[in-house]
C-alpha atoms as a PDB file:
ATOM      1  CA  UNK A   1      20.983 -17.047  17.038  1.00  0.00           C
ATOM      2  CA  UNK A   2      19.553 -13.639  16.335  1.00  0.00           C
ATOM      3  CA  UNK A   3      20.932 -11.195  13.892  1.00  0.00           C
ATOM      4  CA  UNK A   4      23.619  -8.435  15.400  1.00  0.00           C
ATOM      5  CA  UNK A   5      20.998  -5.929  13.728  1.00  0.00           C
ATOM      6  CA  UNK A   6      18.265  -7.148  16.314  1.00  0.00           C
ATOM      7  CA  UNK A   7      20.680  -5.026  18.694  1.00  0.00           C
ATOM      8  CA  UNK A   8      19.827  -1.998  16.277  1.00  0.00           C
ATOM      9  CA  UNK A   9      16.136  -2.372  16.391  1.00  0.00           C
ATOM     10  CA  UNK A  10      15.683  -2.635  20.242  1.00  0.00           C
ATOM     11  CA  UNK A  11      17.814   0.891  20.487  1.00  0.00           C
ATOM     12  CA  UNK A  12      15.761   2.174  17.682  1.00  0.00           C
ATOM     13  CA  UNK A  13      12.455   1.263  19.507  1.00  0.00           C
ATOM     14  CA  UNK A  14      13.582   2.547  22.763  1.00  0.00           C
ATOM     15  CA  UNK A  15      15.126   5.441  21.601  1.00  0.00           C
ATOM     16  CA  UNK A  16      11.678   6.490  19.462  1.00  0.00           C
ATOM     17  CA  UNK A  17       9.659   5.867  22.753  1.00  0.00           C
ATOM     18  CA  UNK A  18      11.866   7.778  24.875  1.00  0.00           C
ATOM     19  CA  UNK A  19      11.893  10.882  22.577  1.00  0.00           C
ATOM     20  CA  UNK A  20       8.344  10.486  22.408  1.00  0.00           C
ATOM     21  CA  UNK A  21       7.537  10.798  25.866  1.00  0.00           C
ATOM     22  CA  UNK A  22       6.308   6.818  26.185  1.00  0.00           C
ATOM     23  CA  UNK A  23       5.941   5.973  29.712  1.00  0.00           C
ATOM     24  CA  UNK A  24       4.509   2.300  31.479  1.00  0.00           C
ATOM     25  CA  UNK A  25       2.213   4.581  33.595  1.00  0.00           C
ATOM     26  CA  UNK A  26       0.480   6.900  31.581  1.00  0.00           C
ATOM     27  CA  UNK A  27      -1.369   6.609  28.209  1.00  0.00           C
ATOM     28  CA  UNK A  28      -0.947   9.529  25.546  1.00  0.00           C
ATOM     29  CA  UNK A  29      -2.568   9.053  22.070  1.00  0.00           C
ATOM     30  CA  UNK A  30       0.059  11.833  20.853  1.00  0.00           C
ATOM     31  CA  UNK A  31       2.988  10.264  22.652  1.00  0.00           C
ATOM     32  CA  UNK A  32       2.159   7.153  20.622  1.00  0.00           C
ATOM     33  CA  UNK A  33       1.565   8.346  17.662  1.00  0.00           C
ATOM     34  CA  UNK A  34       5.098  10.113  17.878  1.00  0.00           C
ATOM     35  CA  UNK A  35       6.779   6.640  19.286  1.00  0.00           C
ATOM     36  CA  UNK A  36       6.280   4.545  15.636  1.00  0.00           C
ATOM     37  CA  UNK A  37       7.993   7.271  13.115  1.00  0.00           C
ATOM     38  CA  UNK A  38       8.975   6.448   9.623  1.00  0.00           C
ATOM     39  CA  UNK A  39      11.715   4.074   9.555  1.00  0.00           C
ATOM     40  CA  UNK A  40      13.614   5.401   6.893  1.00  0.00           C
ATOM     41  CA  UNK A  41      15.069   2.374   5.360  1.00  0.00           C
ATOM     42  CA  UNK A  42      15.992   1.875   2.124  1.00  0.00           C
ATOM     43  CA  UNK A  43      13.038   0.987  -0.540  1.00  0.00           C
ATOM     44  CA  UNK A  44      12.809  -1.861  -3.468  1.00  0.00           C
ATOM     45  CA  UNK A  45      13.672  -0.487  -6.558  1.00  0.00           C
ATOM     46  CA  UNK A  46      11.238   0.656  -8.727  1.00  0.00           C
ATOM     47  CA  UNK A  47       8.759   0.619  -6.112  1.00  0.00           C
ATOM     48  CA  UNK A  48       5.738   2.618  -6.837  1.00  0.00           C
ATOM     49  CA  UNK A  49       3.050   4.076  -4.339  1.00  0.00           C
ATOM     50  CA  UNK A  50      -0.033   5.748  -5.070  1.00  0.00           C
ATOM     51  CA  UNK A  51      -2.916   6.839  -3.053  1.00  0.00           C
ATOM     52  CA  UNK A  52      -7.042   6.699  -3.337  1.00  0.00           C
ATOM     53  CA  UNK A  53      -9.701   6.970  -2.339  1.00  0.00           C
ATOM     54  CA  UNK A  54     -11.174   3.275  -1.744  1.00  0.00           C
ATOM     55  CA  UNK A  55     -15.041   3.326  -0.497  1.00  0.00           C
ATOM     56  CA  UNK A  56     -13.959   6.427   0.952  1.00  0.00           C
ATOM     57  CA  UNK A  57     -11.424   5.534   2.962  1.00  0.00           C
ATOM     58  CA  UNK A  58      -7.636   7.244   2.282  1.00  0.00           C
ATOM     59  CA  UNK A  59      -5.636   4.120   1.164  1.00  0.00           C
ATOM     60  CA  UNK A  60      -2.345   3.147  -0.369  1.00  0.00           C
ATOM     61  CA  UNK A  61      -1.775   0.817  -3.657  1.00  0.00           C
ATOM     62  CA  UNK A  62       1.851  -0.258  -3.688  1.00  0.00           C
ATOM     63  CA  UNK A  63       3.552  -2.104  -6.437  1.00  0.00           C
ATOM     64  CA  UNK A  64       6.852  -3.099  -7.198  1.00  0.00           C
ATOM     65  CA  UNK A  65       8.303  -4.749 -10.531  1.00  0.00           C
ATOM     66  CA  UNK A  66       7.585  -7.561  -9.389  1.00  0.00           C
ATOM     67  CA  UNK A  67       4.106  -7.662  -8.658  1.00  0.00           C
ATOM     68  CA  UNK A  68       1.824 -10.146 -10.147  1.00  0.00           C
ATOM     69  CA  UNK A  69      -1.547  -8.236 -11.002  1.00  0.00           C
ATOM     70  CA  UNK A  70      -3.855 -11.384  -9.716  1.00  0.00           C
ATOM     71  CA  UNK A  71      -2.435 -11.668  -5.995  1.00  0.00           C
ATOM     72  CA  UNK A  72      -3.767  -8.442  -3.684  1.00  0.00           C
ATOM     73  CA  UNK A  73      -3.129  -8.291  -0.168  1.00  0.00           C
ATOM     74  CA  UNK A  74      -5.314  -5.514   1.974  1.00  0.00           C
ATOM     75  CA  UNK A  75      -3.013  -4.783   4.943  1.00  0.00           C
ATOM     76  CA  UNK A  76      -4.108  -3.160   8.447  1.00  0.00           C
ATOM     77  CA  UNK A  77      -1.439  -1.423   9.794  1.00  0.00           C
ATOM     78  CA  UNK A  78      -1.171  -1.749  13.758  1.00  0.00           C
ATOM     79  CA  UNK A  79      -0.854   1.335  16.670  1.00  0.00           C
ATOM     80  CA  UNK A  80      -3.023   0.207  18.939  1.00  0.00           C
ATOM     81  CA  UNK A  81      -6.044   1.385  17.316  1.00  0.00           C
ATOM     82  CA  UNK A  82      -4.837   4.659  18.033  1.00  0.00           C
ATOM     83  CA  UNK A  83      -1.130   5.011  15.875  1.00  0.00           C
ATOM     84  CA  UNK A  84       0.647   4.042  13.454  1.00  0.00           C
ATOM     85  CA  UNK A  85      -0.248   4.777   9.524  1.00  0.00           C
ATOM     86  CA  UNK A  86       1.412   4.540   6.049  1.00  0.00           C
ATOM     87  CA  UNK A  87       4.250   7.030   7.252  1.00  0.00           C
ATOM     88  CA  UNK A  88       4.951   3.966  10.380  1.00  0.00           C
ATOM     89  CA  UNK A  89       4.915   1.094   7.919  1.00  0.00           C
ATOM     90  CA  UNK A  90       5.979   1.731   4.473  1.00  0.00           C
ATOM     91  CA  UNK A  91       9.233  -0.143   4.266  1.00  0.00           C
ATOM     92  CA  UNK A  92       7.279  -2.808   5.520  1.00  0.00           C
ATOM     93  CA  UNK A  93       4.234  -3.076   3.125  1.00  0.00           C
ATOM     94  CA  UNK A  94       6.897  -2.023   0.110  1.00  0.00           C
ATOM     95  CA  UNK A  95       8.891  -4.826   0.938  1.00  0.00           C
ATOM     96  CA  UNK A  96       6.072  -7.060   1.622  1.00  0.00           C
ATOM     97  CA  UNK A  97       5.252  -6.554  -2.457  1.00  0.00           C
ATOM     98  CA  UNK A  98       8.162  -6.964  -3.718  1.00  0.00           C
ATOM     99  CA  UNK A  99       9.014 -10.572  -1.460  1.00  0.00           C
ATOM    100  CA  UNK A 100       5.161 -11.771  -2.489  1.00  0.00           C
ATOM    101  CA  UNK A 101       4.441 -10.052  -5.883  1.00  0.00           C
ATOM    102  CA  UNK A 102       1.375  -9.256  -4.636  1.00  0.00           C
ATOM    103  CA  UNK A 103      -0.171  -5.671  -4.815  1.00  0.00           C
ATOM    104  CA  UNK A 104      -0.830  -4.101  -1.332  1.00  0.00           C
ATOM    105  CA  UNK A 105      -3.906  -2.413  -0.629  1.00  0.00           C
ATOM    106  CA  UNK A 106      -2.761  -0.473   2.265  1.00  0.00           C
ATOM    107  CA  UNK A 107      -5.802   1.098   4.791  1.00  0.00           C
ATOM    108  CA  UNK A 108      -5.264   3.890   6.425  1.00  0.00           C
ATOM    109  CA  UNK A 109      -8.280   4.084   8.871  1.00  0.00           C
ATOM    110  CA  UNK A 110      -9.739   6.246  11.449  1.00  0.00           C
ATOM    111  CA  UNK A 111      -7.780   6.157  14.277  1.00  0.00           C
ATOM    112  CA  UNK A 112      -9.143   6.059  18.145  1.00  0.00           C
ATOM    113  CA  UNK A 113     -10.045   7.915  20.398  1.00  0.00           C
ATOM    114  CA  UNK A 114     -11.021  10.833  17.442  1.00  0.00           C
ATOM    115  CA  UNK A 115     -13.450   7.652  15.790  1.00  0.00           C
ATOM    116  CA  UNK A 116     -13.899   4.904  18.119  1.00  0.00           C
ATOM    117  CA  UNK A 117     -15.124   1.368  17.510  1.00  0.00           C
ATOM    118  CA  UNK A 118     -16.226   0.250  15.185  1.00  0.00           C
ATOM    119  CA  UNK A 119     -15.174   2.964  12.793  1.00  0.00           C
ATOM    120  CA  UNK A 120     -11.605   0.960  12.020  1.00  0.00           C
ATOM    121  CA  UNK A 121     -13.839  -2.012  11.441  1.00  0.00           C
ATOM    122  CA  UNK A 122     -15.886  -0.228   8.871  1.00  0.00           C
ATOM    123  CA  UNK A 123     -13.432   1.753   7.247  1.00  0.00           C
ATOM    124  CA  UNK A 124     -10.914  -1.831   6.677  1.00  0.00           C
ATOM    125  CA  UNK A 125     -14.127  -3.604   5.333  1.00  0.00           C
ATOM    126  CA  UNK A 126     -14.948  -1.265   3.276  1.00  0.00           C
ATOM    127  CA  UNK A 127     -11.191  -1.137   1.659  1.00  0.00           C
ATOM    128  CA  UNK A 128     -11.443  -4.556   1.561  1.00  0.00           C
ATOM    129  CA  UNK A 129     -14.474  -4.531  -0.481  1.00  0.00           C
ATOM    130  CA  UNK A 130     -12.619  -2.104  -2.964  1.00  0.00           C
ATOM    131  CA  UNK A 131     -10.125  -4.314  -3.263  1.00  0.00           C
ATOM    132  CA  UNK A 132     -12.651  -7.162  -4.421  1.00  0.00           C
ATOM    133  CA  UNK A 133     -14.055  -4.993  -6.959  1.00  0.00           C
ATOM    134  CA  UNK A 134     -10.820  -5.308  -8.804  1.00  0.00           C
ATOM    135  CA  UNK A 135     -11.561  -9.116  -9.445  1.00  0.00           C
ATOM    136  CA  UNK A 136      -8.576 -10.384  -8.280  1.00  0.00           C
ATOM    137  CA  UNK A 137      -7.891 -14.138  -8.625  1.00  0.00           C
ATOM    138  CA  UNK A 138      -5.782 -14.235  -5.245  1.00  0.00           C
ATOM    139  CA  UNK A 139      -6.868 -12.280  -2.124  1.00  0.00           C
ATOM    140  CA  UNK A 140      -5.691 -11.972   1.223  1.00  0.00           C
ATOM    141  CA  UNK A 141      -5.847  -9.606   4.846  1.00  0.00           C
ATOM    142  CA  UNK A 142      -3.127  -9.295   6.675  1.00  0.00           C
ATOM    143  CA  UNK A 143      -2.794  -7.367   9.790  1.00  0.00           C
ATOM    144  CA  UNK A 144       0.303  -6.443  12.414  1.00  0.00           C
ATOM    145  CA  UNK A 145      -0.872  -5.760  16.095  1.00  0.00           C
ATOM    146  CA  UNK A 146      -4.245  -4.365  16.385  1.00  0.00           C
ATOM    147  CA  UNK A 147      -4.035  -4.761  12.568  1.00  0.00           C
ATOM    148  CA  UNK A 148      -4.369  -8.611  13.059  1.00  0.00           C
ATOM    149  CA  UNK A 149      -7.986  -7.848  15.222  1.00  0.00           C
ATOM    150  CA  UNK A 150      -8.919  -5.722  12.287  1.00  0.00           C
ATOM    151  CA  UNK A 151      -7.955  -8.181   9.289  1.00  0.00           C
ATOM    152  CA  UNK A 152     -10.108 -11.221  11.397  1.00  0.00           C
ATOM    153  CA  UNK A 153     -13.255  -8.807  12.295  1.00  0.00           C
ATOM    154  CA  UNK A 154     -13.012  -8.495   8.415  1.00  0.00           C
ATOM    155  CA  UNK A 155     -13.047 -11.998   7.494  1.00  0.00           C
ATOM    156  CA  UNK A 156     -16.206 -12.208   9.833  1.00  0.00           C
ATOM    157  CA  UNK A 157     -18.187  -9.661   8.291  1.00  0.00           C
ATOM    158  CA  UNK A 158     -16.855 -11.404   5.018  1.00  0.00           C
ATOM    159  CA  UNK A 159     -18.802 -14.894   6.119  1.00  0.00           C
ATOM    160  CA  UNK A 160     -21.211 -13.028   7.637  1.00  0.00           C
ATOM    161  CA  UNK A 161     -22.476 -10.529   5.298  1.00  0.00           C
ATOM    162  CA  UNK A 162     -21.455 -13.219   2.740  1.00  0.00           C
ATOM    163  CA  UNK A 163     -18.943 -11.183   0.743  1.00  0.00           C
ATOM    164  CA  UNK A 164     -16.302 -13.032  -0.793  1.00  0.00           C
ATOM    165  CA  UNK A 165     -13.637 -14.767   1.662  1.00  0.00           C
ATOM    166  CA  UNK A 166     -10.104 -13.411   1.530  1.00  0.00           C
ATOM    167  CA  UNK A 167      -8.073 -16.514   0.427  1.00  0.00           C
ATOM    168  CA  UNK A 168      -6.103 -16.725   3.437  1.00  0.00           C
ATOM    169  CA  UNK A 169      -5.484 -14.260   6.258  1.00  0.00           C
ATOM    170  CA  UNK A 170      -2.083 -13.431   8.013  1.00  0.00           C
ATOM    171  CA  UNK A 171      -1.255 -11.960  11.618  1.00  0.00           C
ATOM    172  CA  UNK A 172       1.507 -10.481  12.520  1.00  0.00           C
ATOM    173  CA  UNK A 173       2.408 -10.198  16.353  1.00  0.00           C
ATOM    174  CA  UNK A 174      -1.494  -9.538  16.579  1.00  0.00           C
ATOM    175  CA  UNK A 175      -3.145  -8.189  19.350  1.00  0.00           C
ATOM    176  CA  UNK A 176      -6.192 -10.452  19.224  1.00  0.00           C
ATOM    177  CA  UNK A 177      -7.193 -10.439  23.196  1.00  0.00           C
ATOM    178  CA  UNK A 178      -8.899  -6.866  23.951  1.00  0.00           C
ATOM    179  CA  UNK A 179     -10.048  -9.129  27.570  1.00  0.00           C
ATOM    180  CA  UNK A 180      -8.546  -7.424  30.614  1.00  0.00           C
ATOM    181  CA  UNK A 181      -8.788 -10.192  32.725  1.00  0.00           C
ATOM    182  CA  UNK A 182      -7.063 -12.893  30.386  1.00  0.00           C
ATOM    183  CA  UNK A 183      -4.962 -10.853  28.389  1.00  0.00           C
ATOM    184  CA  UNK A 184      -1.310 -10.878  29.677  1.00  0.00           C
ATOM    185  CA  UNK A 185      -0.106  -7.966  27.510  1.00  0.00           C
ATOM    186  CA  UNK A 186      -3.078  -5.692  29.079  1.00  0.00           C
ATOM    187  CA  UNK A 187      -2.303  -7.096  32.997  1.00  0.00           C
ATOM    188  CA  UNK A 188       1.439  -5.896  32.046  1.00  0.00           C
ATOM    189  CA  UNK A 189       0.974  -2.542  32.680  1.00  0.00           C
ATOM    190  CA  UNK A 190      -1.533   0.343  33.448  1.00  0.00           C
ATOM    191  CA  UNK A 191      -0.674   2.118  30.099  1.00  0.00           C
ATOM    192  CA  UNK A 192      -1.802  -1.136  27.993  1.00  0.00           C
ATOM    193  CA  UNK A 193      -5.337  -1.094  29.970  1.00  0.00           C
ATOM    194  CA  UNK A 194      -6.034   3.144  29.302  1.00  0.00           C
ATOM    195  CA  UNK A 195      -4.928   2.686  25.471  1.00  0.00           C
ATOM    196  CA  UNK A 196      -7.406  -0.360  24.958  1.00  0.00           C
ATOM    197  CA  UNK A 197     -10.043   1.086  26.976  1.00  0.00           C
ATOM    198  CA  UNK A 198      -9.630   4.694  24.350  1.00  0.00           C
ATOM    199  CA  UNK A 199     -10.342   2.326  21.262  1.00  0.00           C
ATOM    200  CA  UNK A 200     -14.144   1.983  22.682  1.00  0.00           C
ATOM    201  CA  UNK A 201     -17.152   3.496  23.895  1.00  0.00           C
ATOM    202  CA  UNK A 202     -18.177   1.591  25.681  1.00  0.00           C
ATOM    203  CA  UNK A 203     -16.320  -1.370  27.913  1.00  0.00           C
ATOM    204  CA  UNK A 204     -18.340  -4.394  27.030  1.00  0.00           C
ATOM    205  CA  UNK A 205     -17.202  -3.667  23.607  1.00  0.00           C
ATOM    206  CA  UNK A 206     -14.024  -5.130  24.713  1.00  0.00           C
ATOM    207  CA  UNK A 207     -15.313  -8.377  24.040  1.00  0.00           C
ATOM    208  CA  UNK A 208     -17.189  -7.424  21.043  1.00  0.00           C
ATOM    209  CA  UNK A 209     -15.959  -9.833  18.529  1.00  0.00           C
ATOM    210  CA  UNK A 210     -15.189  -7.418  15.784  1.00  0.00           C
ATOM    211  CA  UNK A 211     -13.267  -5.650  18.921  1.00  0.00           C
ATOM    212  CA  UNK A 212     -11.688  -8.748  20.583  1.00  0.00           C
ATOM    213  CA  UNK A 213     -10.783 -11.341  17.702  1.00  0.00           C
ATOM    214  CA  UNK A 214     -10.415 -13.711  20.851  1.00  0.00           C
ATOM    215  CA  UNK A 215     -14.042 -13.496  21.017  1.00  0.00           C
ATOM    216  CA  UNK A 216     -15.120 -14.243  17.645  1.00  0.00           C
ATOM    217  CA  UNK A 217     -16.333 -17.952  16.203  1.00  0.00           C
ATOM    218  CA  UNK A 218     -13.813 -18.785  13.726  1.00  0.00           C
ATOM    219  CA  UNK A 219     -16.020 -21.574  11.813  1.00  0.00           C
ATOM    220  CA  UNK A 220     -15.562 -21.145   8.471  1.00  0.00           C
ATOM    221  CA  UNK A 221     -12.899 -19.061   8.438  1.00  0.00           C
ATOM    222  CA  UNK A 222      -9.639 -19.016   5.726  1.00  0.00           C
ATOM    223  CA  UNK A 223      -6.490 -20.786   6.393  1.00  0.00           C
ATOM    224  CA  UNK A 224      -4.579 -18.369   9.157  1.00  0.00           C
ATOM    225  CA  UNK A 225      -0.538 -17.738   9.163  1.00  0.00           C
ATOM    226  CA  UNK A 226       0.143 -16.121  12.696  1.00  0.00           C
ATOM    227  CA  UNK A 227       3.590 -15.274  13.439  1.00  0.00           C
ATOM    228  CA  UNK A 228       5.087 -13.755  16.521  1.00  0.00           C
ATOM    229  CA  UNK A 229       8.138 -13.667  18.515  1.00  0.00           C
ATOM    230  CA  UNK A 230       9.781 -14.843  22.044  1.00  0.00           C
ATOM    231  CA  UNK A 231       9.877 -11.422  23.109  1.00  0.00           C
ATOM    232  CA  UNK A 232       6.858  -9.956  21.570  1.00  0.00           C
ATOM    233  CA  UNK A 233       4.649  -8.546  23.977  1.00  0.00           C
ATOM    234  CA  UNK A 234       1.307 -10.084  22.861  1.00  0.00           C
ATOM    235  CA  UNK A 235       3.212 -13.754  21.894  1.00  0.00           C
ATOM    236  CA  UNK A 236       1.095 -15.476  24.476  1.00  0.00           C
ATOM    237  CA  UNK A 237      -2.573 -14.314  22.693  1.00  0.00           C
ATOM    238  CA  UNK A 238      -1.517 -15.073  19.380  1.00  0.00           C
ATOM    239  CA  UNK A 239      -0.876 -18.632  20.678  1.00  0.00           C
ATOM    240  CA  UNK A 240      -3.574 -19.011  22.735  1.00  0.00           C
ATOM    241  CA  UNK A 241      -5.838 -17.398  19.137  1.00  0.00           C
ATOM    242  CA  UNK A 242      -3.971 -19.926  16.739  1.00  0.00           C
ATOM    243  CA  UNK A 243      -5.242 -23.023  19.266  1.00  0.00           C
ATOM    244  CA  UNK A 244      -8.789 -21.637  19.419  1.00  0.00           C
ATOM    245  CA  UNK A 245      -8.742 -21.219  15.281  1.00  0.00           C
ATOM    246  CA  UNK A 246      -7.423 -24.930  15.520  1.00  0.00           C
ATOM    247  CA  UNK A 247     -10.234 -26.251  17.316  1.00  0.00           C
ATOM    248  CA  UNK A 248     -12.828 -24.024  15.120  1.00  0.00           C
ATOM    249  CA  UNK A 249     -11.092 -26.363  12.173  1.00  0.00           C
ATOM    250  CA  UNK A 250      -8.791 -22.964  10.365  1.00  0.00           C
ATOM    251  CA  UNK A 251      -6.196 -24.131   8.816  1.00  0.00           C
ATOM    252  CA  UNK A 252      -3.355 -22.920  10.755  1.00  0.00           C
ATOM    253  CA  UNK A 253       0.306 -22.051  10.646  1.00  0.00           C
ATOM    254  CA  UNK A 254       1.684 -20.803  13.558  1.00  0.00           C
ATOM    255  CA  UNK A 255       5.328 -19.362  13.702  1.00  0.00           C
ATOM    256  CA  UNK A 256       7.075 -18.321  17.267  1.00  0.00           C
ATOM    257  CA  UNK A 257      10.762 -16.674  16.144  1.00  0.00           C
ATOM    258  CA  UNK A 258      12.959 -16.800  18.323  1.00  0.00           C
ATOM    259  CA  UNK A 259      14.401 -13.584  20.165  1.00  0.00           C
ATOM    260  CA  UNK A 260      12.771 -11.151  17.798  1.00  0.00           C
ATOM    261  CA  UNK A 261      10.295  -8.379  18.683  1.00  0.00           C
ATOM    262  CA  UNK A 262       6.580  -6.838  18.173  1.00  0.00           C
ATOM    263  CA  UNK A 263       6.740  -6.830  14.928  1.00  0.00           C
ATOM    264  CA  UNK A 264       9.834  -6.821  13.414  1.00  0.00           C
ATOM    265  CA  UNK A 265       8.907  -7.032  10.354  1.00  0.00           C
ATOM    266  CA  UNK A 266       8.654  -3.432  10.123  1.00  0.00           C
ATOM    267  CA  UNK A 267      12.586  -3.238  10.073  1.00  0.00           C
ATOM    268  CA  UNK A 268      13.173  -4.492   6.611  1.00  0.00           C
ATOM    269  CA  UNK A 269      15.357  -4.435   4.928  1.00  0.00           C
ATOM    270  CA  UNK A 270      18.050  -3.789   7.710  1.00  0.00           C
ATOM    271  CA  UNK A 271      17.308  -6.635   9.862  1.00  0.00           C
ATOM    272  CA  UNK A 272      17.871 -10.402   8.017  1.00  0.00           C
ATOM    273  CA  UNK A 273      14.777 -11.561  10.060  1.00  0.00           C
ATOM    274  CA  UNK A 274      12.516  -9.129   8.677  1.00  0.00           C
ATOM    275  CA  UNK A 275      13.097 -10.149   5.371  1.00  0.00           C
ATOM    276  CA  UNK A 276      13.427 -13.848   6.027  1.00  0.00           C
ATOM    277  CA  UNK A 277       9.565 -13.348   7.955  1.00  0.00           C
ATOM    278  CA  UNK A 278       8.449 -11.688   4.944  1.00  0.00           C
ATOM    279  CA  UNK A 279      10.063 -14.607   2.190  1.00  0.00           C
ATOM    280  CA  UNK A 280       8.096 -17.279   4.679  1.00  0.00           C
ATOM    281  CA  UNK A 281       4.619 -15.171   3.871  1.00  0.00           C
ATOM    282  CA  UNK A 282       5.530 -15.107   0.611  1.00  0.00           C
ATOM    283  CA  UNK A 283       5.955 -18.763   0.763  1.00  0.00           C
ATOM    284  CA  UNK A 284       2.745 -19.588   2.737  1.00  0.00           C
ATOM    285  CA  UNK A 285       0.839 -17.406   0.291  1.00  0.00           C
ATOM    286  CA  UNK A 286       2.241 -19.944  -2.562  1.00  0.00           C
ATOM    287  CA  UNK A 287       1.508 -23.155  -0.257  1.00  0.00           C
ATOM    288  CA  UNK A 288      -2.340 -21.975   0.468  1.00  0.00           C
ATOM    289  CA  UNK A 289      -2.998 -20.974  -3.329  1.00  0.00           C
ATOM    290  CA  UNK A 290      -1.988 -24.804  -4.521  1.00  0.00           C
ATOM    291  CA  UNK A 291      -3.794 -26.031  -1.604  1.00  0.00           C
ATOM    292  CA  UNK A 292      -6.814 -24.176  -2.586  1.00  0.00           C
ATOM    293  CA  UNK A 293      -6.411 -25.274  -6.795  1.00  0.00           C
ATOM    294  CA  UNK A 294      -6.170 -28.791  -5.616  1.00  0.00           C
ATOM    295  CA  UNK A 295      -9.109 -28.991  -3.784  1.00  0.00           C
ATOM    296  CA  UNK A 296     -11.263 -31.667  -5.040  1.00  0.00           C
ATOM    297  CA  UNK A 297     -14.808 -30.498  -6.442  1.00  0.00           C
ATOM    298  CA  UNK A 298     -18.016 -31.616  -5.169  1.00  0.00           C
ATOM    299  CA  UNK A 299     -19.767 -34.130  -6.368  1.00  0.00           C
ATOM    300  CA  UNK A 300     -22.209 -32.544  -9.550  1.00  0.00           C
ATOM    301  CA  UNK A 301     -19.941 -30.040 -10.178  1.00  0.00           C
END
């Protein structure tokens, strides 16, 4: 049974939509960009936040006492392509490093429709490639929403450019089907179809693979943790992504909570299930690093 803060959340979320002027009809890049506000929750102690410059892209390194310095995690924040930023997600990421230890590399990246596709793909490589350059032993993508697109278009330019792997990549409530026609969280409304359609130039770059990650081959890809939730909007594409990565051979976890919303993890530390979410990442992380040390070498090695 869900938490009695999950009651909180779904006011909060409706009550930041409604001042911003959200409607099901009608798509406004400043109406959502107003709708996904600073939370305002309380911070770990100690946390500290700093910003650069990473390949020149405005980012975000966040530690907290507990971070370990060999575990980074690059995060892509999600929006829609078109909201959403450090301001939308801090408690989250902050959180996020002091559950995992890791240090957060947090991208903030050219948002549509000012810099359409594929400047977010560039701009969350190129972070990504900052991050390798400090050497870490441990490295990982993790994306929420259109965030979880950008964090797999990353691990393919990673295989393809052949750049180091991340060690693992996780998705939260991604929105990994950019396909009009097979996505159910784009048939849901007119609004959903207009935002998507802002994020590119052109349409057949809908089903672009570094667009659509529904689109992409997944051979060779890093072990994937997807969670979602029953009554997150884009729950039936992260399923449908997780049995395609399945078939491609990934390594997958996938997670369906029950009752909770698109991305709840942003609600931490006031909602239990945002924090238990981010302890079972933080757990995953430590599952896929012994799983990767115990692989056996290869013969000659």
């Amino acid at each position: 049974m869900a938490s009695e803060e999950l009651d909180w959340v779904k006011r909060t979320i409706a009550g930041d939509r409604a001042r911003a002027g959200v409607t099901t009809h009608l798509y406004d890049p400043a109406a959502a960009r107003a709708s996904v506000p600073e939370t305002n929750l309380p911070l770990p102690s100690g946390v500290m936040i700093w910003q650069v410059i990473a390949n020149g892209v405005t980012s975000y390194w966040v530690e907290t006492p507990e971070t370990k310095s060999d575990r980074v995690i690059v995060y892509f924040h999600g929006g829609g392509f078109i909201a959403g930023g450090f301001h939308s997600h801090r408690s989250l990421v902050c959180w996020l490093a002091q559950i995992t230890g890791a240090r957060i590399l947090f991208a903030e990246y050219r948002l549509a429709p000012e810099h359409r596709f594929p400047a977010a793909v560039d701009d969350c490589f190129n972070v990504y490639r900052s991050a390798l350059a400090e050497d870490p032993a441990e490295i990982f993508v993790m994306g929420d929403s259109a965030g979880g697109a950008l964090a797999t278009a990353v691990a393919q330019l990673c295989r393809d450019k052949a750049v180091r792997m991340p060690d693992g990549a996780i998705i939260a409530c991604g929105m990994m089907n950019l396909d009009e026609e097979s996505s159910p969280f784009l048939q849901a409304t007119q609004r959903t179809r207009d935002g998507v359609r802002l994020y590119v130039s052109h349409l057949k770059d809908l089903r672009n693979p570094l667009a659509s990650a529904m689109e992409a081959d997944l051979q060779d890809f890093p072990p994937l943790l997807i969670q979602t939730g029953s009554d997150d909007y884009c729950a039936a594409d992260c399923e449908r992504f997780a049995r395609k990565a399945e078939q491609a051979g990934v390594d997958v976890c996938f997670e369906n909570w029950p009752d909770m919303v698109h991305v709840w993890h942003r609600f931490a530390p006031k909602l239990p299930e945002s924090l238990q979410a981010l302890d079972r990442i933080a757990g995953w992380l430590n599952e896929t690093r012994v799983a990767t040390h115990q692989q056996p070498a290869l013969a000659g090695e």
